[in-house]
Protein backbone atom coordinates (compact mmCIF):
# COMPACT_ATOMS: atom_id res chain seq x y z
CA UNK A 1 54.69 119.52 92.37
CA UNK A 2 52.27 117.02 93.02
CA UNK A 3 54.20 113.58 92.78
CA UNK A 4 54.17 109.73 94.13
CA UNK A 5 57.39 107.34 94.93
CA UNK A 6 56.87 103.70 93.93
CA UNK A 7 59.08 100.75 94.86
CA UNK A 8 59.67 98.15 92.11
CA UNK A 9 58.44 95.07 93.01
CA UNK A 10 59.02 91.81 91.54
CA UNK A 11 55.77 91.85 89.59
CA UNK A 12 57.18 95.32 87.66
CA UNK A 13 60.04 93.92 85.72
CA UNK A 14 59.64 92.27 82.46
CA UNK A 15 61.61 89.46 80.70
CA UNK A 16 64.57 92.27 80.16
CA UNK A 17 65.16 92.66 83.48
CA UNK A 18 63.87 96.54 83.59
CA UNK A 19 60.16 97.96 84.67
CA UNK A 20 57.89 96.73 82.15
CA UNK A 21 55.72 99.48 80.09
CA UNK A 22 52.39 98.32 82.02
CA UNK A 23 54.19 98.96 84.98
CA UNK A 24 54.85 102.34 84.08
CA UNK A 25 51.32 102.76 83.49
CA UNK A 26 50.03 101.30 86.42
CA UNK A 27 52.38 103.82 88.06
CA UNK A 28 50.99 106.91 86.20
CA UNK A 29 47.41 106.20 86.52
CA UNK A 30 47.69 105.45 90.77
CA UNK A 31 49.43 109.00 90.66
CA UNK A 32 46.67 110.74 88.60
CA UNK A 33 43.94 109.03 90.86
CA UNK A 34 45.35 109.67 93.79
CA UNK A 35 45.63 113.01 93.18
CA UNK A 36 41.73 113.53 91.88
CA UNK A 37 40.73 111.11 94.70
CA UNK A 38 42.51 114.00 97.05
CA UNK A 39 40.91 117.14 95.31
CA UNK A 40 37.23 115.98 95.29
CA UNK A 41 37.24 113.13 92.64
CA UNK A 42 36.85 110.23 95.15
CA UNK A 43 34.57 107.20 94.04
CA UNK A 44 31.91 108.79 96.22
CA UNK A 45 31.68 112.42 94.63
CA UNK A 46 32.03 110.63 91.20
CA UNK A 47 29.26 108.30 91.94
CA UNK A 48 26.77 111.26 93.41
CA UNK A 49 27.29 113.18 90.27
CA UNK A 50 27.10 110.19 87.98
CA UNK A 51 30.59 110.74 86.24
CA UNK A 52 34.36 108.89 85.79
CA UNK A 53 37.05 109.32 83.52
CA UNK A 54 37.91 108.42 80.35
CA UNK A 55 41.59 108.39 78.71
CA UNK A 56 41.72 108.81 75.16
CA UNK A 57 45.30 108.44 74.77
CA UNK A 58 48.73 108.07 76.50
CA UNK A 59 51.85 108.84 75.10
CA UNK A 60 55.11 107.38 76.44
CA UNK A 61 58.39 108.21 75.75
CA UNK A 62 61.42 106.30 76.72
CA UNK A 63 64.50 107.75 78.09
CA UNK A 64 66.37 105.58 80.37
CA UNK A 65 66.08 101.90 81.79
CA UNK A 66 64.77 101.10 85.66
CA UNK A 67 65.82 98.34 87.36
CA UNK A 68 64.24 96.98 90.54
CA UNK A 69 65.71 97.55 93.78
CA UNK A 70 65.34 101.98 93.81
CA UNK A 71 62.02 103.22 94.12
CA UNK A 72 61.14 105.63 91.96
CA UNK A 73 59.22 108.96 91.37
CA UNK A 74 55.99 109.72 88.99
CA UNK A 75 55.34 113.46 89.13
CA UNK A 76 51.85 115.01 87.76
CA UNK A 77 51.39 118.43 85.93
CA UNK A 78 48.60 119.91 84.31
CA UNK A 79 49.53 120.30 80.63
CA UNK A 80 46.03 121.29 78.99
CA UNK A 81 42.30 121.69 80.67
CA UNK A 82 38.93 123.20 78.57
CA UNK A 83 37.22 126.06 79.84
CA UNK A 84 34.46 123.58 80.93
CA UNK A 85 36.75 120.71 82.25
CA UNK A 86 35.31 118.48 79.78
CA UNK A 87 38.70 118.16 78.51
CA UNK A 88 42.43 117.23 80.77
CA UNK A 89 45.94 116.76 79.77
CA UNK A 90 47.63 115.68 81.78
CA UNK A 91 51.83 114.96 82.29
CA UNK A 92 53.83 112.54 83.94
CA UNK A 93 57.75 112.18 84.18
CA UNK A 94 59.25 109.02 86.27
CA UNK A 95 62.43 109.94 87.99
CA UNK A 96 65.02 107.19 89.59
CA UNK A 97 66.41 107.87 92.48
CA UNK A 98 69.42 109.70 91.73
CA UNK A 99 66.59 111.95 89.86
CA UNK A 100 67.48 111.38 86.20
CA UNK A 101 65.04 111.53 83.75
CA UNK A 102 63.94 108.29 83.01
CA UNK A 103 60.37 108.24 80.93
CA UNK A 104 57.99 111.09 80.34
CA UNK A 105 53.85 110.35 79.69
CA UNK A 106 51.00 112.68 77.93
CA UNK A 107 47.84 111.59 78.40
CA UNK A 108 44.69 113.07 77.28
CA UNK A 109 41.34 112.17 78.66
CA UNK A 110 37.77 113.45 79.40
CA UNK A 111 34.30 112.73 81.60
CA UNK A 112 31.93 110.85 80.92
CA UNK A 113 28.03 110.69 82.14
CA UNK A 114 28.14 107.24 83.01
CA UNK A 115 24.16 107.30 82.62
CA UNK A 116 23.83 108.53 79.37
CA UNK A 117 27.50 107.64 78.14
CA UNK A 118 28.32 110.88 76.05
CA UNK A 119 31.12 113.27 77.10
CA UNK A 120 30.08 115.86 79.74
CA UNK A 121 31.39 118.43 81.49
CA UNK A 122 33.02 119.46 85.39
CA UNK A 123 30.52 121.34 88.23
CA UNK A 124 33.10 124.93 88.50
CA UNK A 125 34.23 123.78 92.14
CA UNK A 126 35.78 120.58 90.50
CA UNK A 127 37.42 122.40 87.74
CA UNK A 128 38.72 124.84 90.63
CA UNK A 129 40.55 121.73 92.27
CA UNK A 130 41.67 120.46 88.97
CA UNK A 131 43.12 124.28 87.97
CA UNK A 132 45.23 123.94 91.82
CA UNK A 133 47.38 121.24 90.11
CA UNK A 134 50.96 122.99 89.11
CA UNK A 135 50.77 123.55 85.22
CA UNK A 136 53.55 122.52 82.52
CA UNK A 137 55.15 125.25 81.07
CA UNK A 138 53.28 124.55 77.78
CA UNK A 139 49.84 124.45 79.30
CA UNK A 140 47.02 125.57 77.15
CA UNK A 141 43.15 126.21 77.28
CA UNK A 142 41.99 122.62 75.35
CA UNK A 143 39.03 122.44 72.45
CA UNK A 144 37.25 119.96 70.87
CA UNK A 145 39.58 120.16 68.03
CA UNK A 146 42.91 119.46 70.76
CA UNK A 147 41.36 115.86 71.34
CA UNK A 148 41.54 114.89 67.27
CA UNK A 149 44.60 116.51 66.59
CA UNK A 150 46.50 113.16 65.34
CA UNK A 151 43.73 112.48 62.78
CA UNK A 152 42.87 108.89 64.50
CA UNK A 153 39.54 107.42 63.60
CA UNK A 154 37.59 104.41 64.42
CA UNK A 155 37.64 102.16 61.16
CA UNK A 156 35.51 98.77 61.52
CA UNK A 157 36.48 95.58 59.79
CA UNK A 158 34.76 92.61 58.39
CA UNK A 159 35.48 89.71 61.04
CA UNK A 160 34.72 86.92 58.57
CA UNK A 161 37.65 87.64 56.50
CA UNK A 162 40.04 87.32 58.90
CA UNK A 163 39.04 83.66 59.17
């Protein structure tokens, strides 16, 4: 399983003394990059083909406090992928170093053209390196329909009201 240790450092804890939430997310995103940056999603394939992520959401769950002074582990499986690769899920459990559970992450993202700024879809050989990523027991083929499944929509206020 494709996975990343992280010391805490001072910077990680928050006023309660345990690894603050953007911590956690800081840890989960240098694990997913580091693996796409090792299977063909460097800056300098992204750039040549005019692409970069996008996350649409990431859902953390809480189980159990870290304090600095272990390191601990962020593990990456593939949880969901479209037949295209315009679509990833991906998921992340954190692990202290006596390997209990401590926080588990589902995030859900997609490509972008950064030229024309609409969704777009992965060449085959870069869906082929995403597909070599050890999948979650759950894992399903991903639609359109997978990336609005909690109803969320944009809704636009009137900023002179709030004044």
């Amino acid at each position: 399983m494709y996975h990343k240790e992280f010391e805490i450092r001072w910077s990680d804890i928050d006023a309660n003394r345990h690894l603050a939430n953007s911590a956690y997310m800081n840890f989960m995103s240098h694990t997913r990059m580091a693996f796409l940056m090792e299977n063909g999603f460097g800056q300098k394939q992204l750039a040549e083909l005019n692409i970069g992520p996008v996350v649409f959401y990431e859902h953390i769950y809480y189980f159990k406090e870290v304090f600095a002074g272990k390191p601990v582990t962020v593990t990456l499986q593939l949880k969901g992928l479209s037949e295209d690769g315009m679509f990833f899920e991906f998921l992340h459990n954190i692990y202290n170093h006596k390997g209990e559970h401590c926080a588990s992450c589902e995030m859900l993202g997609s490509w972008i053209d950064l030229k024309e700024r609409s969704l777009t879809i992965l060449p085959d050989y870069l869906i082929e390196n995403l597909e070599h990523l050890e999948k979650t027991e759950d894992f399903k083929t991903l639609t359109k329909e997978d990336t609005r499944r909690f109803g969320k929509k944009p809704k636009a206020i009137d900023l002179s009201e709030l004044s």
